[in-house]
PDB file of N, CA and C in Angstrom:
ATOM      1  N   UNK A   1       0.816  -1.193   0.000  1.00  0.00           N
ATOM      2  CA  UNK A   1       0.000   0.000   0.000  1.00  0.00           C
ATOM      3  C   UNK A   1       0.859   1.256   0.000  1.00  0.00           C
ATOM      4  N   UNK A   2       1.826   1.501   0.785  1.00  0.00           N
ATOM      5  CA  UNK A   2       2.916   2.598   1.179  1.00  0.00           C
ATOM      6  C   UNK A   2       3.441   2.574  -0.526  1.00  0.00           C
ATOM      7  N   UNK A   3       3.351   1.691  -0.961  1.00  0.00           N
ATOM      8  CA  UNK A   3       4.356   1.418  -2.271  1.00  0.00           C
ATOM      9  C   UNK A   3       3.831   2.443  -3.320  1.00  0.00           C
ATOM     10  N   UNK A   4       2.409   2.688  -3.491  1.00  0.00           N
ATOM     11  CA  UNK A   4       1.914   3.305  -4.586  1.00  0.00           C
ATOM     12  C   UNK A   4       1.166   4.342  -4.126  1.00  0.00           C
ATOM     13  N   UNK A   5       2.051   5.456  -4.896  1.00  0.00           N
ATOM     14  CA  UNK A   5       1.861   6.794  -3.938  1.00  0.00           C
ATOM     15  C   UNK A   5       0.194   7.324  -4.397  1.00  0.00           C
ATOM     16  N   UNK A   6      -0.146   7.132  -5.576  1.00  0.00           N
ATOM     17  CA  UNK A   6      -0.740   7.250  -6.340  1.00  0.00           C
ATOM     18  C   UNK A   6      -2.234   6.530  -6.272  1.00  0.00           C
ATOM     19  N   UNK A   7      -2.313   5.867  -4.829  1.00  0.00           N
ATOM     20  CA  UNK A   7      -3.791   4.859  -4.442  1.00  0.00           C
ATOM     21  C   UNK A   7      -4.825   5.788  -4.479  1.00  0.00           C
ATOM     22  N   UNK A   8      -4.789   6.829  -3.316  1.00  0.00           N
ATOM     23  CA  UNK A   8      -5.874   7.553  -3.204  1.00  0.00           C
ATOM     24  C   UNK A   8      -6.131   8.708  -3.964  1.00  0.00           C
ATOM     25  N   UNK A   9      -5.434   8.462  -5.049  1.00  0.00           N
ATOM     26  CA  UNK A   9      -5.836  10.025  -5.393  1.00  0.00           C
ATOM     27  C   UNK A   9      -7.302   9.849  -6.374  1.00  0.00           C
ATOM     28  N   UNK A  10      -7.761  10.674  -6.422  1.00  0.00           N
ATOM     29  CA  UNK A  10      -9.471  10.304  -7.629  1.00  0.00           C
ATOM     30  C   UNK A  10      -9.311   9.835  -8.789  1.00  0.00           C
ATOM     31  N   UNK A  11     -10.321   9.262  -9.553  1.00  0.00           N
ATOM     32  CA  UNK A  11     -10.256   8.485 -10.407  1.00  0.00           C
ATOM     33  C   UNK A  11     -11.294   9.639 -11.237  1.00  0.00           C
ATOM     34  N   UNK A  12     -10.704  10.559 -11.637  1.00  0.00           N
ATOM     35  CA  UNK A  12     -11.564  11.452 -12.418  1.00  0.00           C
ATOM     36  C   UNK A  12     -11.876  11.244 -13.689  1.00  0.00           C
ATOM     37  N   UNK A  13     -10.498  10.859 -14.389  1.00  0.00           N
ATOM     38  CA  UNK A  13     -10.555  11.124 -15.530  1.00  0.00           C
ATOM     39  C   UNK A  13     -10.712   9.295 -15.952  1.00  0.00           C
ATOM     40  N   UNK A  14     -10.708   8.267 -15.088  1.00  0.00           N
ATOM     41  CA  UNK A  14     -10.131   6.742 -15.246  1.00  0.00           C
ATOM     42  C   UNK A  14     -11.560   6.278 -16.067  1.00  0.00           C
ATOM     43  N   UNK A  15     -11.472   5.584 -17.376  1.00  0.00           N
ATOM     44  CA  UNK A  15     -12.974   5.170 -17.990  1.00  0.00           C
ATOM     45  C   UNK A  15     -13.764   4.827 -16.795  1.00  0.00           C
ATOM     46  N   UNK A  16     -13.423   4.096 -16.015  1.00  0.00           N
ATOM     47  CA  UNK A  16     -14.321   3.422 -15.034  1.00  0.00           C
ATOM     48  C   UNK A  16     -15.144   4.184 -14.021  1.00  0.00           C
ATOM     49  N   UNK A  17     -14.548   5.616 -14.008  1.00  0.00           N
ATOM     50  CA  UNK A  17     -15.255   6.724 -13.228  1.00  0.00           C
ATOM     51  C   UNK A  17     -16.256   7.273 -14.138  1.00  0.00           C
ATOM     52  N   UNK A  18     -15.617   7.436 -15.339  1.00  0.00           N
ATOM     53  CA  UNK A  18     -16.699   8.230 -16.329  1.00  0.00           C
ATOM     54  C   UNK A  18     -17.892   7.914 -16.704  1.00  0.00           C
ATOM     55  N   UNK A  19     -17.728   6.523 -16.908  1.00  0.00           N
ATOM     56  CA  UNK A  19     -18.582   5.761 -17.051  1.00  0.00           C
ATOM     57  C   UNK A  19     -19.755   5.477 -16.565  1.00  0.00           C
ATOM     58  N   UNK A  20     -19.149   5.184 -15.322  1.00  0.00           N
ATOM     59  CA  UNK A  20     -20.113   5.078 -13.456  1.00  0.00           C
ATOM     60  C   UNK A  20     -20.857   6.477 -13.665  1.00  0.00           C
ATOM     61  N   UNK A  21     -20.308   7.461 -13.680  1.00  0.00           N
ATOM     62  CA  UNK A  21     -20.427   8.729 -14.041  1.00  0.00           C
ATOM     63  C   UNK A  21     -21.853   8.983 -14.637  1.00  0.00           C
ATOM     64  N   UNK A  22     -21.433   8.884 -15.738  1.00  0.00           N
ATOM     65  CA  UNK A  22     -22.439   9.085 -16.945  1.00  0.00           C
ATOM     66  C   UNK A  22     -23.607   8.437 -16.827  1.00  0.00           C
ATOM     67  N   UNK A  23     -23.711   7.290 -16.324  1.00  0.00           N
ATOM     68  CA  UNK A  23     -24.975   6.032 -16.463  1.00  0.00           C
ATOM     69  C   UNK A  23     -25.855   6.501 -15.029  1.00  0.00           C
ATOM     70  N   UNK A  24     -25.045   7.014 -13.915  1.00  0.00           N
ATOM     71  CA  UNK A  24     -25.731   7.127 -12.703  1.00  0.00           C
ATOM     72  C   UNK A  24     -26.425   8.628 -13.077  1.00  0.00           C
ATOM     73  N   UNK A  25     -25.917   9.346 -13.586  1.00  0.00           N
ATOM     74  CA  UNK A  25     -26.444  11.272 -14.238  1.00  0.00           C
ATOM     75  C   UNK A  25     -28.048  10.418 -14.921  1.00  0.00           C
ATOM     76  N   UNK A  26     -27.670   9.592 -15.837  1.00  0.00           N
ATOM     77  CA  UNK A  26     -28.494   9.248 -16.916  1.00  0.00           C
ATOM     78  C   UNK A  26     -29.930   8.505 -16.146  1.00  0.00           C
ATOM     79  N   UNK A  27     -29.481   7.418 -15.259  1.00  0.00           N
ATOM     80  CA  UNK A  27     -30.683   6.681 -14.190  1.00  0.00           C
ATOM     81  C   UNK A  27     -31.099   7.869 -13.245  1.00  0.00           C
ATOM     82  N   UNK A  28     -30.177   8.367 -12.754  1.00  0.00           N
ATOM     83  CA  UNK A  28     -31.260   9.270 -11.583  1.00  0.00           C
ATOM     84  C   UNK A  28     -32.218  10.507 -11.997  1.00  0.00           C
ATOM     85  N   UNK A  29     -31.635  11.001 -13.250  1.00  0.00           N
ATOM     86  CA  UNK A  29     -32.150  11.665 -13.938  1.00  0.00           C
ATOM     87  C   UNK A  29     -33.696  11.459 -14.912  1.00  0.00           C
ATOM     88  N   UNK A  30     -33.529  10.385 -15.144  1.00  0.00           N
ATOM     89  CA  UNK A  30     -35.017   9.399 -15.560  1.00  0.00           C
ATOM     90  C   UNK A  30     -35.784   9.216 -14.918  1.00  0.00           C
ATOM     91  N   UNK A  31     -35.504   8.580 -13.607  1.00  0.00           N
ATOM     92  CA  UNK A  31     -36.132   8.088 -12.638  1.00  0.00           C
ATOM     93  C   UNK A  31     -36.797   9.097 -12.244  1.00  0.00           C
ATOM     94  N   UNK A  32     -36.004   9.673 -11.198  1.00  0.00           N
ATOM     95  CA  UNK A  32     -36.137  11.186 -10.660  1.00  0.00           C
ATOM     96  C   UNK A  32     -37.310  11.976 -11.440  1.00  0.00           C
ATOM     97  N   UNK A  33     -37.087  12.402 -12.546  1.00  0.00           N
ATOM     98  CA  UNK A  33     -37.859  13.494 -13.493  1.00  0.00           C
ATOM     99  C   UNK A  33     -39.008  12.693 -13.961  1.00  0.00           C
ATOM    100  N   UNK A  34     -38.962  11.370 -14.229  1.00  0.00           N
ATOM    101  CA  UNK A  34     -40.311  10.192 -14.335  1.00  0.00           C
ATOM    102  C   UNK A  34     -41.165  10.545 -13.610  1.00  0.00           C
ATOM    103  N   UNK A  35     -40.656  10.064 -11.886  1.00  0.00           N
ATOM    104  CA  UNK A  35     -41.763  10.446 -10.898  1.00  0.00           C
ATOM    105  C   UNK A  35     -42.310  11.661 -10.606  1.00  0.00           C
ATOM    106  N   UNK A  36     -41.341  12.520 -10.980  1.00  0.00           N
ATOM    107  CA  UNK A  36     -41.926  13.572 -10.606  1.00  0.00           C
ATOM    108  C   UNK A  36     -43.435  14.179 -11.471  1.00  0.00           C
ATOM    109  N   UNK A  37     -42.804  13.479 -12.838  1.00  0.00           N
ATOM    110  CA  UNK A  37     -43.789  13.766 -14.139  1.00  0.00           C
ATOM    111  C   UNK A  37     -45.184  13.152 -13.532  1.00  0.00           C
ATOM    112  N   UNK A  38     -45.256  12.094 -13.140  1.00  0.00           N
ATOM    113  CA  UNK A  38     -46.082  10.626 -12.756  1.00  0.00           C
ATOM    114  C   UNK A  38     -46.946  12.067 -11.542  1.00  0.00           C
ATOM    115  N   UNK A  39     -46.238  12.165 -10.383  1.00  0.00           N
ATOM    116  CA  UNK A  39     -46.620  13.475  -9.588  1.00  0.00           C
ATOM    117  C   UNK A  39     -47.376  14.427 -10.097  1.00  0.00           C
ATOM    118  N   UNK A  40     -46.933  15.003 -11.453  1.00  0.00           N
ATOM    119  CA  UNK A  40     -47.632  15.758 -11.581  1.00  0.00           C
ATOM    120  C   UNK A  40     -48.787  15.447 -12.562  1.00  0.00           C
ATOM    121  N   UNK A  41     -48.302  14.766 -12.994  1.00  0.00           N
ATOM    122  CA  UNK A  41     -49.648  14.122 -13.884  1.00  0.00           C
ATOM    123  C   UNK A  41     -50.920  13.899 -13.679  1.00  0.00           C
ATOM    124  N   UNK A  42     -50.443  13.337 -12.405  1.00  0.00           N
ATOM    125  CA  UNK A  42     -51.645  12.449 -11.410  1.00  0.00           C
ATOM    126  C   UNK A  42     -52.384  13.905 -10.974  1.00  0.00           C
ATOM    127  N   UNK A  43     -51.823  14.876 -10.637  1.00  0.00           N
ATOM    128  CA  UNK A  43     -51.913  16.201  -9.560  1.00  0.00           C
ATOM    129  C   UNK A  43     -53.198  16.532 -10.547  1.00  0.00           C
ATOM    130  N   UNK A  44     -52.446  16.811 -12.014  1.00  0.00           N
ATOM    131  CA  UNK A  44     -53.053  17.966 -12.952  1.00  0.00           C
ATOM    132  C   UNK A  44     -53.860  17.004 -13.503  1.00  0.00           C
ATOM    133  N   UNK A  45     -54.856  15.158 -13.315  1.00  0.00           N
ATOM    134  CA  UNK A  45     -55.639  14.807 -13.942  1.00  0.00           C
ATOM    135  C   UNK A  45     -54.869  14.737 -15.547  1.00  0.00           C
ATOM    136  N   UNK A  46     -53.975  14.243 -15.588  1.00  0.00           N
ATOM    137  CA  UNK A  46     -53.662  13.973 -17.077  1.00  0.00           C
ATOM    138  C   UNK A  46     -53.807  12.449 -17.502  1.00  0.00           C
ATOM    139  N   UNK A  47     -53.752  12.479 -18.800  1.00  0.00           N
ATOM    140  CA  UNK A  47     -54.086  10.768 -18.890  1.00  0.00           C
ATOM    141  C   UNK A  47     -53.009  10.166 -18.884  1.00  0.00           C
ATOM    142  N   UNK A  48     -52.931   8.880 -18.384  1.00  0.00           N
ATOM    143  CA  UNK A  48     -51.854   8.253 -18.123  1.00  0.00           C
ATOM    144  C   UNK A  48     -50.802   7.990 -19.036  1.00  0.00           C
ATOM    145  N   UNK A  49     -49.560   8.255 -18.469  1.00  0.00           N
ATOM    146  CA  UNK A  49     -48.212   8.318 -19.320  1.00  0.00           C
ATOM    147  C   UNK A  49     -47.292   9.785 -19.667  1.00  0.00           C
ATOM    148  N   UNK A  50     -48.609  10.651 -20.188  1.00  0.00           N
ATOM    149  CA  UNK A  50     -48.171  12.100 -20.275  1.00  0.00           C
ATOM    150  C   UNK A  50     -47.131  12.575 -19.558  1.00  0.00           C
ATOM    151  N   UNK A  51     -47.710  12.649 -17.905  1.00  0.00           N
ATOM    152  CA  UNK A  51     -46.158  13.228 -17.172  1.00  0.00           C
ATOM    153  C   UNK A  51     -45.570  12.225 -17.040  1.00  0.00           C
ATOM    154  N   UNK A  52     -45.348  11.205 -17.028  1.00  0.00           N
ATOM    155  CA  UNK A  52     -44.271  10.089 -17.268  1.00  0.00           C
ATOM    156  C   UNK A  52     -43.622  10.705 -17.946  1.00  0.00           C
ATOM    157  N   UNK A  53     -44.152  10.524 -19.193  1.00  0.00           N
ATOM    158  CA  UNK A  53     -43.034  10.499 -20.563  1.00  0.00           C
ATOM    159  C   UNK A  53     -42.468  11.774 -20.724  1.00  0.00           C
ATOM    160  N   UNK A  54     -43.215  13.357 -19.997  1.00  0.00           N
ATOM    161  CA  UNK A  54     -42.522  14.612 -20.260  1.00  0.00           C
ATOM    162  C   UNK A  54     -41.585  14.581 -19.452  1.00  0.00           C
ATOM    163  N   UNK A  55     -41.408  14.159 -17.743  1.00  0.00           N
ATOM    164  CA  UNK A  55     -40.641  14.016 -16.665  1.00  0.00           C
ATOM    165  C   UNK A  55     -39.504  13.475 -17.224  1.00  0.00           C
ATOM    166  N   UNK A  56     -39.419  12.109 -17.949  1.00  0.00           N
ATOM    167  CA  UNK A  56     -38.375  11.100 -18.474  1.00  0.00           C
ATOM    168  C   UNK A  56     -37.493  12.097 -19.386  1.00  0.00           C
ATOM    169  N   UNK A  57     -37.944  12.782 -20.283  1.00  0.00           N
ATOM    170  CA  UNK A  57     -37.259  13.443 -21.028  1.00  0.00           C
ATOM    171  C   UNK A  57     -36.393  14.476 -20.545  1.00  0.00           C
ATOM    172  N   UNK A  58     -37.359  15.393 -19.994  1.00  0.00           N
ATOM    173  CA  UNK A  58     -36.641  16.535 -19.305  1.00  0.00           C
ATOM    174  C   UNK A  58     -35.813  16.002 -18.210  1.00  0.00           C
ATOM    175  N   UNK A  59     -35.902  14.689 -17.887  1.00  0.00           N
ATOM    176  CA  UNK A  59     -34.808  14.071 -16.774  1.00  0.00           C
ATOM    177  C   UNK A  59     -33.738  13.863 -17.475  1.00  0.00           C
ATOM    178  N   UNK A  60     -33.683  12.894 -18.935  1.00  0.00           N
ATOM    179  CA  UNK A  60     -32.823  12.986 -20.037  1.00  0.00           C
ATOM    180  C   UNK A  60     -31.941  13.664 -20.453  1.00  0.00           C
ATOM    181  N   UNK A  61     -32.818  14.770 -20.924  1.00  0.00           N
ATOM    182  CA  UNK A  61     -32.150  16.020 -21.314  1.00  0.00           C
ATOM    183  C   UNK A  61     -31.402  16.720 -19.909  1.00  0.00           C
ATOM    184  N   UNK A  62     -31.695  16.849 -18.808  1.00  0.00           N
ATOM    185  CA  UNK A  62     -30.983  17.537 -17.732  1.00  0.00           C
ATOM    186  C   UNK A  62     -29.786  16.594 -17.552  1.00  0.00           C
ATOM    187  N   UNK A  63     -29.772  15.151 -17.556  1.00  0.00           N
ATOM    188  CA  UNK A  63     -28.601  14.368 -17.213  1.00  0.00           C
ATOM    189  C   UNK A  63     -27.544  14.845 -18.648  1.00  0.00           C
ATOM    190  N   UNK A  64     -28.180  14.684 -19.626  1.00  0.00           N
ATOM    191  CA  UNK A  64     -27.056  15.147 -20.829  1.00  0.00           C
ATOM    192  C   UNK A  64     -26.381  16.405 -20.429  1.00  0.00           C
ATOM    193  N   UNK A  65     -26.972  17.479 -20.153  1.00  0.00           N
ATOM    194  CA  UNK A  65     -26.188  18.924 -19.991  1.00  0.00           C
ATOM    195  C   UNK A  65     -25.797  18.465 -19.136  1.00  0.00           C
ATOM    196  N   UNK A  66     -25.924  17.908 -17.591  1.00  0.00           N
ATOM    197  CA  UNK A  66     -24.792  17.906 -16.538  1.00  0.00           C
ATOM    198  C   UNK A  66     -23.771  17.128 -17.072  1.00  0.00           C
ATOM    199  N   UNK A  67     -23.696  15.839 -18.000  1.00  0.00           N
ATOM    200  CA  UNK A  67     -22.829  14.941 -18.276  1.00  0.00           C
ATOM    201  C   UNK A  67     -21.900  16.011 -19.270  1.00  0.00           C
ATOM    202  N   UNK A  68     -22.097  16.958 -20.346  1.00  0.00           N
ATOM    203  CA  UNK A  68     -21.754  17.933 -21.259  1.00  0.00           C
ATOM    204  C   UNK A  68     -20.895  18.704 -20.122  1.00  0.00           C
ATOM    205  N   UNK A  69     -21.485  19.377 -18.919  1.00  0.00           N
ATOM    206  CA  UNK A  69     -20.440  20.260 -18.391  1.00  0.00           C
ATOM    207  C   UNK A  69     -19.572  19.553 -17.427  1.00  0.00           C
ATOM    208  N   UNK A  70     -19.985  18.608 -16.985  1.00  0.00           N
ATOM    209  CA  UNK A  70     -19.118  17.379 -16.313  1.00  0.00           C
ATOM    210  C   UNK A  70     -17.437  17.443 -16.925  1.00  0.00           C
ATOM    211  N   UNK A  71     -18.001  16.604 -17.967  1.00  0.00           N
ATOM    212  CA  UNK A  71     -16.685  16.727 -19.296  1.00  0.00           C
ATOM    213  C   UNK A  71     -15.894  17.520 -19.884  1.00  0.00           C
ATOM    214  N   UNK A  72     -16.413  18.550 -19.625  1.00  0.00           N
ATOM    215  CA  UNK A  72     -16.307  19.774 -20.271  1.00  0.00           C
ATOM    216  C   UNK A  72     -16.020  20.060 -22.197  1.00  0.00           C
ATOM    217  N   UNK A  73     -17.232  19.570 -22.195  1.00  0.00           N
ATOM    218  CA  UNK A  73     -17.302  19.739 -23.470  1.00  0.00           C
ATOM    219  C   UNK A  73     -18.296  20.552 -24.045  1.00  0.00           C
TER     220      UNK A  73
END
């Protein structure tokens, strides 16, 4: 352990972070913005799926821009 100075330092840039990265932005972001859609759907009497499917997207689309400035690209 003493041997490799280099253990703890972050794994920022390592595929295996980015990766983890990207897919967890992408699930919580679905999920997250799903239910909330589902929430409001239900709230505002919409027919079923509507805020699902607007929540999912705009969860989508919000995980892409954080993953975009993440990267900095």
């Amino acid at each position: 352990m003493a041997d490799n100075p280099h253990r703890g330092s972050s794994d920022e840039h390592s595929s295996e972070g980015v990766a983890g990265a990207v897919l967890g932005y992408l699930l919580a972001g679905i999920l997250v913005w799903g239910f909330l859609g589902w929430l409001a759907g239900t709230f505002l009497g919409l027919p079923t799926g509507i805020g699902i499917g607007v929540g999912m997207m705009l969860g989508a689309a919000g995980a892409i821009y954080l993953i975009m400035k993440r990267l900095g690209a």
